[in-house]
Protein backbone atom coordinates (compact mmCIF):
# COMPACT_ATOMS: atom_id res chain seq x y z
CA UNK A 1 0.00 0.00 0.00
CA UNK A 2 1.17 3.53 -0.76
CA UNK A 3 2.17 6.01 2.32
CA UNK A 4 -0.57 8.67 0.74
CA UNK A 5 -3.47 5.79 0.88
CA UNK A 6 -5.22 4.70 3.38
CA UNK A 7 -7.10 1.49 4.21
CA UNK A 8 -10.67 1.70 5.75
CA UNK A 9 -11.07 -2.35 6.92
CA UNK A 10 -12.80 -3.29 3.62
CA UNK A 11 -9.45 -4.26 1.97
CA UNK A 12 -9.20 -1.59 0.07
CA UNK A 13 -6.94 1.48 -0.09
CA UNK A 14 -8.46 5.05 -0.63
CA UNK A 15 -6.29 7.93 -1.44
CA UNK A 16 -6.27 10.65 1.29
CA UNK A 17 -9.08 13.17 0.56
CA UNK A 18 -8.55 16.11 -1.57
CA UNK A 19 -7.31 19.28 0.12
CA UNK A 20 -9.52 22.05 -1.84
CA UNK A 21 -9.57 25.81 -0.80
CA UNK A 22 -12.24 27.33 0.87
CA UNK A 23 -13.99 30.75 -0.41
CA UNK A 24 -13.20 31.83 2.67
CA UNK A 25 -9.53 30.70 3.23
CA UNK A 26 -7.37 33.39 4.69
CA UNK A 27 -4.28 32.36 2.18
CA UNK A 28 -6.84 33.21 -1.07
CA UNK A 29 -5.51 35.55 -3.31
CA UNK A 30 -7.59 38.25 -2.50
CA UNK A 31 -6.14 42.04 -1.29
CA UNK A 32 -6.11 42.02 2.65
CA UNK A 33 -8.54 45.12 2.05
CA UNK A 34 -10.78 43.46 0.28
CA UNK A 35 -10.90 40.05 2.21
CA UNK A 36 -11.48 43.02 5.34
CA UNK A 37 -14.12 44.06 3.52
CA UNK A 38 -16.06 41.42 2.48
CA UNK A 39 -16.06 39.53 6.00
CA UNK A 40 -17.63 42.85 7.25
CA UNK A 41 -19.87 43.04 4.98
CA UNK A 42 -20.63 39.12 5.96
CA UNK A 43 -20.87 40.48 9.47
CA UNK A 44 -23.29 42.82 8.95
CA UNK A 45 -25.40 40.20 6.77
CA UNK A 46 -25.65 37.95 9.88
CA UNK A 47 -26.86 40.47 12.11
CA UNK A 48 -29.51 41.53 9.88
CA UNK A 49 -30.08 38.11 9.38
CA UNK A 50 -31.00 37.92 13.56
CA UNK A 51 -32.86 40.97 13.07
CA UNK A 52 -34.91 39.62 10.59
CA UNK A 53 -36.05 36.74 12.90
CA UNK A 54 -36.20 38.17 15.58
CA UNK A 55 -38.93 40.23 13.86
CA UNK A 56 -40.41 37.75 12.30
CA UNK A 57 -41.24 35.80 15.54
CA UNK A 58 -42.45 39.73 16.81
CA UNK A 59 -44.84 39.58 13.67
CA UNK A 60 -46.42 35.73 14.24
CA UNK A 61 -46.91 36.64 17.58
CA UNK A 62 -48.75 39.71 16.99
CA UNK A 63 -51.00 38.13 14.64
CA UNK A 64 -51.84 35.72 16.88
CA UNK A 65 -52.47 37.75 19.58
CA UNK A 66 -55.32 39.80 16.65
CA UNK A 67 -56.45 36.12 15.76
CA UNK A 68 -57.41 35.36 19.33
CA UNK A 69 -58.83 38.94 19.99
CA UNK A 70 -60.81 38.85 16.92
CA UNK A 71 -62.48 35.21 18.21
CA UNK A 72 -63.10 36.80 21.81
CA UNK A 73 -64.75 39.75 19.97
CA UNK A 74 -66.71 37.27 17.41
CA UNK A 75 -68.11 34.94 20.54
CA UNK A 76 -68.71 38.77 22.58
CA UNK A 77 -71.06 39.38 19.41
CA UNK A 78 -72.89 35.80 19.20
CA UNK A 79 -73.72 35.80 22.39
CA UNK A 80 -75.22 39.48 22.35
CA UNK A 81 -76.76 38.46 19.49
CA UNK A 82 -78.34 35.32 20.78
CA UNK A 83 -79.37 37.19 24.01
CA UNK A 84 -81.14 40.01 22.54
CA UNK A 85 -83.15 37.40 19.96
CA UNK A 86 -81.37 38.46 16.84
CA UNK A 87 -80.69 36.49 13.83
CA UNK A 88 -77.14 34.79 14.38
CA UNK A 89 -74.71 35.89 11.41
C-alpha cells in the first residue's frame, strides 16, 4: 500500500481526501482590504439576518395575539346576538 493511501477495513486502499480551498480561506488571493471588507460586509449580513427573525417571531406573535382577539370579539357578538333574539350571522 502507498504512504498517501489509506485502508478503511474493507481491503481496500483510498487515497487521502482532496485538500480544496475554501472561499473563505485566509491564504486566497484576494487584497487584505478586500478580504477586510467582504467579512464585514458578511458580518453585517448575519446580524440583519438575527434581526430579521427576531422580527419575524415579533410579527407571528402579533397576529396571533389579533387572531385570538378577533375570536373573543366574534363569541362577545354571538352571544349578544343570541341574548337580545337576533338572527345569528
Amino acid at each position: 500500500m502507498e504512504e498517501r493511501e489509506r485502508e478503511r477495513g474493507d481491503g481496500y486502499a483510498y487515497p487521502p481526501p482532496a485538500r480544496s480551498r475554501s472561499p473563505m480561506d485566509p491564504a486566497s488571493s484576494l487584497p487584505e482590504a478586500l478580504a477586510g471588507t467582504l467579512g464585514h460586509i458578511v458580518g453585517q449580513l448575519d446580524v440583519l439576518t438575527q434581526t430579521m427573525s427576531l422580527l419575524e417571531e415579533r410579527l407571528t406573535m402579533n397576529e396571533d395575539k389579533v387572531n385570538r382577539i378577533v375570536a373573543i370579539i366574534g363569541a362577545a357578538a354571538t352571544r349578544s346576538a343570541a341574548q337580545n333574539g337576533e338572527p345569528g350571522q
